[in-house]
C-alpha atoms as a PDB file:
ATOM      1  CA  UNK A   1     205.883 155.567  90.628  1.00  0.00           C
ATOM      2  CA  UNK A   2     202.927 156.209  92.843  1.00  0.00           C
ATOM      3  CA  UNK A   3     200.211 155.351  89.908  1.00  0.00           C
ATOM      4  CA  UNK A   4     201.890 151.871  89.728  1.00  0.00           C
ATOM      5  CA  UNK A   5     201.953 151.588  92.950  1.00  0.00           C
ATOM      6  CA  UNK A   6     198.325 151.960  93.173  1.00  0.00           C
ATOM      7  CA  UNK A   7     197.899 149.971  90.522  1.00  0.00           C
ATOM      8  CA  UNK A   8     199.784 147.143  92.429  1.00  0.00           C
ATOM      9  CA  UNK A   9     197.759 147.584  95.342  1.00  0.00           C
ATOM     10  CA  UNK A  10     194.389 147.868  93.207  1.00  0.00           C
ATOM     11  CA  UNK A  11     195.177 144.267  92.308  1.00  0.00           C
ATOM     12  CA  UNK A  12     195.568 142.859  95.258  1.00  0.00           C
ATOM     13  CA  UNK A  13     193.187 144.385  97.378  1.00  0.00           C
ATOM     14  CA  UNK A  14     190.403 142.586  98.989  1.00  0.00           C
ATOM     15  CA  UNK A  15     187.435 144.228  96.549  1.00  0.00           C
ATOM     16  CA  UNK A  16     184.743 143.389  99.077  1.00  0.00           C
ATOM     17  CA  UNK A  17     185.967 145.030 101.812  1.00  0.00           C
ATOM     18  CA  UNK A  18     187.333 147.951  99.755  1.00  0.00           C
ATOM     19  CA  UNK A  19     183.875 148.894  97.972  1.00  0.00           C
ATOM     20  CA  UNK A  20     182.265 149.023 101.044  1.00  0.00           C
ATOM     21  CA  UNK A  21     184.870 150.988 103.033  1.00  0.00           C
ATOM     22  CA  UNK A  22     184.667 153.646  99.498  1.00  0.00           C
ATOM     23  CA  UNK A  23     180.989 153.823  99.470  1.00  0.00           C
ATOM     24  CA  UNK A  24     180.374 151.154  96.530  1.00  0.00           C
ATOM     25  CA  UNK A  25     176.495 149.870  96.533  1.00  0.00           C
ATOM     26  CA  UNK A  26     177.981 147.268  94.238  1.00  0.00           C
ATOM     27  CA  UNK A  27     181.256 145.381  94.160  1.00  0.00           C
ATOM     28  CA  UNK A  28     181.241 144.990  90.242  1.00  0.00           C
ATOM     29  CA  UNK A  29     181.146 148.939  90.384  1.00  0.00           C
ATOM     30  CA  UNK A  30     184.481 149.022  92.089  1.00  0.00           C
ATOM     31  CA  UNK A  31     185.798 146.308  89.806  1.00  0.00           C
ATOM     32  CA  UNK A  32     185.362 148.706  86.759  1.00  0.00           C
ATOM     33  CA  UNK A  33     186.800 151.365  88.347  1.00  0.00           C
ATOM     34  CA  UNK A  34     190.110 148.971  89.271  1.00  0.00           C
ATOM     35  CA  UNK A  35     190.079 147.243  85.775  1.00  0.00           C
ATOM     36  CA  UNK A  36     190.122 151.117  83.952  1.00  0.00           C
ATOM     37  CA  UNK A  37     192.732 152.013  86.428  1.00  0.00           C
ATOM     38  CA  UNK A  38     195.127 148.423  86.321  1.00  0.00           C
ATOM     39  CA  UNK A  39     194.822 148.697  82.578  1.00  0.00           C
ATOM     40  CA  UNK A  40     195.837 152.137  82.002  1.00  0.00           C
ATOM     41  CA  UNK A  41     199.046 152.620  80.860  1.00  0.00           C
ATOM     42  CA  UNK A  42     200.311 155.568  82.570  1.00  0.00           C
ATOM     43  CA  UNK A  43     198.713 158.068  84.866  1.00  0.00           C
ATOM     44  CA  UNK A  44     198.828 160.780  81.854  1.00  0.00           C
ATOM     45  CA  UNK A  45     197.101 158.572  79.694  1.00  0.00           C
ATOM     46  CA  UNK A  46     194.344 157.913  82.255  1.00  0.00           C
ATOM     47  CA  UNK A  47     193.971 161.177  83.063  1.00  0.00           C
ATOM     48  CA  UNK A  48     193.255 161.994  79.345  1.00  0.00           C
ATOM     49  CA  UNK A  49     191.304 159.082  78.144  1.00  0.00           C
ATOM     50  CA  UNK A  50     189.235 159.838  81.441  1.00  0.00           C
ATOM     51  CA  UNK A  51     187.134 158.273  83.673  1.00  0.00           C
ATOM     52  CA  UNK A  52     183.318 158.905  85.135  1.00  0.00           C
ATOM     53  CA  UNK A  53     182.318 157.517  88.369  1.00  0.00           C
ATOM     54  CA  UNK A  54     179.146 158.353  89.721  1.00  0.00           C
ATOM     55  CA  UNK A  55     180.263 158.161  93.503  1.00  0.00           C
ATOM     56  CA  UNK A  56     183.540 160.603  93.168  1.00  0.00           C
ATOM     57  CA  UNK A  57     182.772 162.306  89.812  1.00  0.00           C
ATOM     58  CA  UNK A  58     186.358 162.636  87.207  1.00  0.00           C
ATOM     59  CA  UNK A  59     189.221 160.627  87.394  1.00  0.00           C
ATOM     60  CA  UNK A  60     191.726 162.962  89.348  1.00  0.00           C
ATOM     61  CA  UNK A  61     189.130 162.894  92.082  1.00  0.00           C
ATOM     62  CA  UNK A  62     188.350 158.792  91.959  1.00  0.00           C
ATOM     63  CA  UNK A  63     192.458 158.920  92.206  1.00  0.00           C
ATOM     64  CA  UNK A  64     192.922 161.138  95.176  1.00  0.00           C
ATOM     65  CA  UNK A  65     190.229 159.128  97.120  1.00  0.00           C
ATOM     66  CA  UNK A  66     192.069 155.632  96.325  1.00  0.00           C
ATOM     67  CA  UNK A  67     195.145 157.106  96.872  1.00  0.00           C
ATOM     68  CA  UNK A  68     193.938 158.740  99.959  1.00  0.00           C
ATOM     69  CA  UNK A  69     192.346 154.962 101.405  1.00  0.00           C
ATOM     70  CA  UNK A  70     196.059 153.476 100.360  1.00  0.00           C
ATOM     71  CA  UNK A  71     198.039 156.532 101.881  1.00  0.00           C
ATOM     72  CA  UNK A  72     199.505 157.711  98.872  1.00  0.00           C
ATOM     73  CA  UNK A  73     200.286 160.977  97.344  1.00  0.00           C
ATOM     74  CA  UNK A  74     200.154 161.657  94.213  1.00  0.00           C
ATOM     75  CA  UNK A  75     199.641 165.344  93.762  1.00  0.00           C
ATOM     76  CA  UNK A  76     202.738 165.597  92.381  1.00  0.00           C
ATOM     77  CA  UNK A  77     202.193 162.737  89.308  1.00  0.00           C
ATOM     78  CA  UNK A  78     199.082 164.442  88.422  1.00  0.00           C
ATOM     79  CA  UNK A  79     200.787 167.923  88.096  1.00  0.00           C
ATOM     80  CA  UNK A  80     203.635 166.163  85.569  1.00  0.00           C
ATOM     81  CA  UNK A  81     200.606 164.598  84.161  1.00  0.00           C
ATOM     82  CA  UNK A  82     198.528 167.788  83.388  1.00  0.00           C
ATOM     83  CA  UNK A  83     202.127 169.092  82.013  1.00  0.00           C
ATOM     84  CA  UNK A  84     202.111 166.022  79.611  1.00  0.00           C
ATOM     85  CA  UNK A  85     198.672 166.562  78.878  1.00  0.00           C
ATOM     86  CA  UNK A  86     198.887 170.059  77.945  1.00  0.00           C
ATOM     87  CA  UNK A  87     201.767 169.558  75.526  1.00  0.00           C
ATOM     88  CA  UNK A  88     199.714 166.618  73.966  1.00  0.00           C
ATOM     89  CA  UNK A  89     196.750 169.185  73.459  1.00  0.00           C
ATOM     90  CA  UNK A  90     199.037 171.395  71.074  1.00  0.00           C
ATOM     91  CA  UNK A  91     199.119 168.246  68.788  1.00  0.00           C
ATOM     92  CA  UNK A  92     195.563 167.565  68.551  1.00  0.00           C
ATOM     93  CA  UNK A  93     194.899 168.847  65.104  1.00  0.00           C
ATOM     94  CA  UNK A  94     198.418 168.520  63.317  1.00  0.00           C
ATOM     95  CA  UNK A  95     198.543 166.168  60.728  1.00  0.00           C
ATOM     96  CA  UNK A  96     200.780 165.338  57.668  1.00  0.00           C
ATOM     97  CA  UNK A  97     198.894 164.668  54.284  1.00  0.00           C
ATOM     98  CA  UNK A  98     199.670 162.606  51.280  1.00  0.00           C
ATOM     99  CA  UNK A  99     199.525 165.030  47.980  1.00  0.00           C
ATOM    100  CA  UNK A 100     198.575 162.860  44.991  1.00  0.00           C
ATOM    101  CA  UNK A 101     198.234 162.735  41.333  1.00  0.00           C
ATOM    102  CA  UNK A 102     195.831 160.538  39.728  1.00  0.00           C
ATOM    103  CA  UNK A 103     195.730 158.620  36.412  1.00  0.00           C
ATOM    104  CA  UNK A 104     191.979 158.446  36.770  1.00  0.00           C
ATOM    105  CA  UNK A 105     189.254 160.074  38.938  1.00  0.00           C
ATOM    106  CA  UNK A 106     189.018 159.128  42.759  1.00  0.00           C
ATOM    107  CA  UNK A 107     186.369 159.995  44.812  1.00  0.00           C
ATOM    108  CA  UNK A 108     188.744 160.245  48.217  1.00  0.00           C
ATOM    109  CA  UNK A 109     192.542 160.521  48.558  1.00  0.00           C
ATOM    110  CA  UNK A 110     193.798 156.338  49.042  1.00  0.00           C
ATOM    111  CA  UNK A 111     196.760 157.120  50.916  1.00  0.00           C
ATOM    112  CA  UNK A 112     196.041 157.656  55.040  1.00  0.00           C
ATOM    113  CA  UNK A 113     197.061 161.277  56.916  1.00  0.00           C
ATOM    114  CA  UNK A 114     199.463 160.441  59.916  1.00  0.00           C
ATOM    115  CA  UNK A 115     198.128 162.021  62.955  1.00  0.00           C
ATOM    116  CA  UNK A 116     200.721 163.917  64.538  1.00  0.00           C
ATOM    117  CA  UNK A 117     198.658 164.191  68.130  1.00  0.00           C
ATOM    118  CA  UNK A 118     199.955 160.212  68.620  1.00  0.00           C
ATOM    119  CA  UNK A 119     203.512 160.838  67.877  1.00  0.00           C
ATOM    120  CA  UNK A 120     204.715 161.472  71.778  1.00  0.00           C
ATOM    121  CA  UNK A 121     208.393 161.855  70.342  1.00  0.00           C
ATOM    122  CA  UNK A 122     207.511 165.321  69.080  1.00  0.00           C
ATOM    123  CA  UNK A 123     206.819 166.651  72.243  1.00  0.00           C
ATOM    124  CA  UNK A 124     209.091 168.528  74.374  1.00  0.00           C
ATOM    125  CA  UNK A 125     211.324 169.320  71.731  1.00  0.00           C
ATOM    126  CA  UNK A 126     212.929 172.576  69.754  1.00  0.00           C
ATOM    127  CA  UNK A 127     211.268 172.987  66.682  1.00  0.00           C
ATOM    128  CA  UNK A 128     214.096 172.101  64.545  1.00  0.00           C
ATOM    129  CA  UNK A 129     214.207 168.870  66.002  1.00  0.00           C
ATOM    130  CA  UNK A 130     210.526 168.571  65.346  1.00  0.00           C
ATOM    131  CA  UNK A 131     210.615 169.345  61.328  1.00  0.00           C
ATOM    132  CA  UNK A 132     213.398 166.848  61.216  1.00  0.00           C
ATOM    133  CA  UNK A 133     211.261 164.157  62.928  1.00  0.00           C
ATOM    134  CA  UNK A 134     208.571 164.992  60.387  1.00  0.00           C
ATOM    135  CA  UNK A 135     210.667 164.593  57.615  1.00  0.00           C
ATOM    136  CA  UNK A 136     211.442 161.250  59.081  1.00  0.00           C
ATOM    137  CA  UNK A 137     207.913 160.095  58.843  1.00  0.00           C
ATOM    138  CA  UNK A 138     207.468 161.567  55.528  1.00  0.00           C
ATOM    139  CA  UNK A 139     210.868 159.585  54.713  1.00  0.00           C
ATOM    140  CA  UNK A 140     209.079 156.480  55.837  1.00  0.00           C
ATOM    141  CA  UNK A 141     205.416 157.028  55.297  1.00  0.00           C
ATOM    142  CA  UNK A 142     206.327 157.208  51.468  1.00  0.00           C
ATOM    143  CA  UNK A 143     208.515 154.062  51.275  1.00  0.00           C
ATOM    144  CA  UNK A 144     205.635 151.939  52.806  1.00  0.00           C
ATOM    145  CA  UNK A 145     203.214 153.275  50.213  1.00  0.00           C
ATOM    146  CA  UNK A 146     205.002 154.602  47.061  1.00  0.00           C
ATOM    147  CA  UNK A 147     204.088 151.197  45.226  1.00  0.00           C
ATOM    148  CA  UNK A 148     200.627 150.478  46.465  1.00  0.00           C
ATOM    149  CA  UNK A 149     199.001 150.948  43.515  1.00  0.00           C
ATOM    150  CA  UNK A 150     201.341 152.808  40.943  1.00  0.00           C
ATOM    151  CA  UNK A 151     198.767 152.310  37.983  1.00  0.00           C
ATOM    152  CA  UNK A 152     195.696 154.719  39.449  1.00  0.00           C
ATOM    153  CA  UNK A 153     197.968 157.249  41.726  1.00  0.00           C
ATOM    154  CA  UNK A 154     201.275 157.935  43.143  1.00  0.00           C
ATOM    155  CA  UNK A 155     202.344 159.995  45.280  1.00  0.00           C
ATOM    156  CA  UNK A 156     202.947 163.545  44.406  1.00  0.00           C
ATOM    157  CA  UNK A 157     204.189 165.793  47.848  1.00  0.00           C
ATOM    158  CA  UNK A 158     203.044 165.968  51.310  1.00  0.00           C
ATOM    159  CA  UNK A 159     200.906 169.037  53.285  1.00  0.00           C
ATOM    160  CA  UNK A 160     201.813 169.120  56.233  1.00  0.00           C
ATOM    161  CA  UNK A 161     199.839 171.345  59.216  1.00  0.00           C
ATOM    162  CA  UNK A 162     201.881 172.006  62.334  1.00  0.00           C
ATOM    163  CA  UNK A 163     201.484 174.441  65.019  1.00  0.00           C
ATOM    164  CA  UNK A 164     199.349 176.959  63.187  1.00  0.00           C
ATOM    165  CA  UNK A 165     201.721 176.577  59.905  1.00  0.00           C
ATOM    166  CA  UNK A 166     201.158 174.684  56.852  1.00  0.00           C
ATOM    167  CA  UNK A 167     204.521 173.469  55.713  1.00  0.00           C
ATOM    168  CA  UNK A 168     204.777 171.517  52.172  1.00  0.00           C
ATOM    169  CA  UNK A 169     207.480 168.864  51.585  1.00  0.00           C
ATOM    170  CA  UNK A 170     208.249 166.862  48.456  1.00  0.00           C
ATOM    171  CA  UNK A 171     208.439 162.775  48.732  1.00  0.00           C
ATOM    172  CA  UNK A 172     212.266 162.610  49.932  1.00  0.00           C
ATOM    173  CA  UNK A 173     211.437 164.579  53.024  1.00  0.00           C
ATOM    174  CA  UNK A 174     213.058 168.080  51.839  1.00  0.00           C
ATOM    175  CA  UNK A 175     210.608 171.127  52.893  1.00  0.00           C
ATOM    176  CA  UNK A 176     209.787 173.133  50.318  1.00  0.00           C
ATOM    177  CA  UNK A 177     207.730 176.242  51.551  1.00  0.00           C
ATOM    178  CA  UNK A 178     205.600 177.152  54.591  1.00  0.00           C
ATOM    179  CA  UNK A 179     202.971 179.842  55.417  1.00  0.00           C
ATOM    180  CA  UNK A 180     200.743 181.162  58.576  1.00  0.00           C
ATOM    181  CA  UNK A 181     197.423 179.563  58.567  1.00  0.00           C
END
């Protein structure tokens, strides 16, 4: 609540006055620095796209000052957004993988990987609950793409890396074996 409320006060403060109370040789400086911040789409997400500002350095320390010129406190957003952070660092290189069988030879698999690192429903969940949400894109990711071009490939299985384990399903979504990487 406090990020938006920044936000709301980003956009309608006076950017004159504010750049030169925060220091700001330039006013268009400050207006990057509002336009990154207004456009962000939550605190977490700001926090991990990142932002570089040659007058206050990083982004949580460009946040405290703003929030320290409009009296806010957000200390406690940024902690549930390092949280949020850190559990969308464990996804970074998880990925599901089409398996395929050719009729003729390619040169690079034509079906895309899903990157699991953007699927935010995975996170803070058992990992039951996980596999089953996999198995629900696999579900889907091979109904969008089983007839794309049935004549040169189809689709065969799916690899699947997860948490340190590679786990290999067939097309309907059923695992059928995992090992430790």
């Amino acid at each position: 609540m406090v990020f938006k409320t920044l936000q709301e006060r980003l956009k309608a403060a006076d950017t004159k006055v504010l750049s030169k109370k925060l220091g700001y040789a330039k006013e268009q400086n400050l207006l990057r620095v509002i336009r990154s911040i207004v456009e962000a789409k939550s605190l977490s997400r700001f926090l991990y796209k990142g932002y570089f500002d040659w007058l206050y350095g990083g982004s949580r320390d460009l946040l405290c000052v703003l929030c320290s010129h409009f009296e806010l406190d957000i200390a406690d957003e940024i902690k549930d957004a390092n949280v949020f952070n850190e559990e969308c660092d464990r996804y970074r290189s998880n990925y599901i993988s089409a398996n395929i069988s050719t009729k003729c030879r390619l040169w690079a698999n034509p079906v895309p990987c899903i990157n699991l690192h953007d699927v935010e429903h995975l996170y803070f969940k058992e990992l039951d609950e996980q596999l089953s949400i996999i198995s629900d894109l696999i579900k889907g990711h091979y109904e969008r793409h089983k007839d794309h071009a049935p004549h040169i490939y189809k689709i065969a299985s799916y690899s699947v890396r997860f948490l340190g384990v590679y786990y290999l399903y067939d097309i309907n979504g059923v695992m059928q074996k995992s090992q430790l990487l």
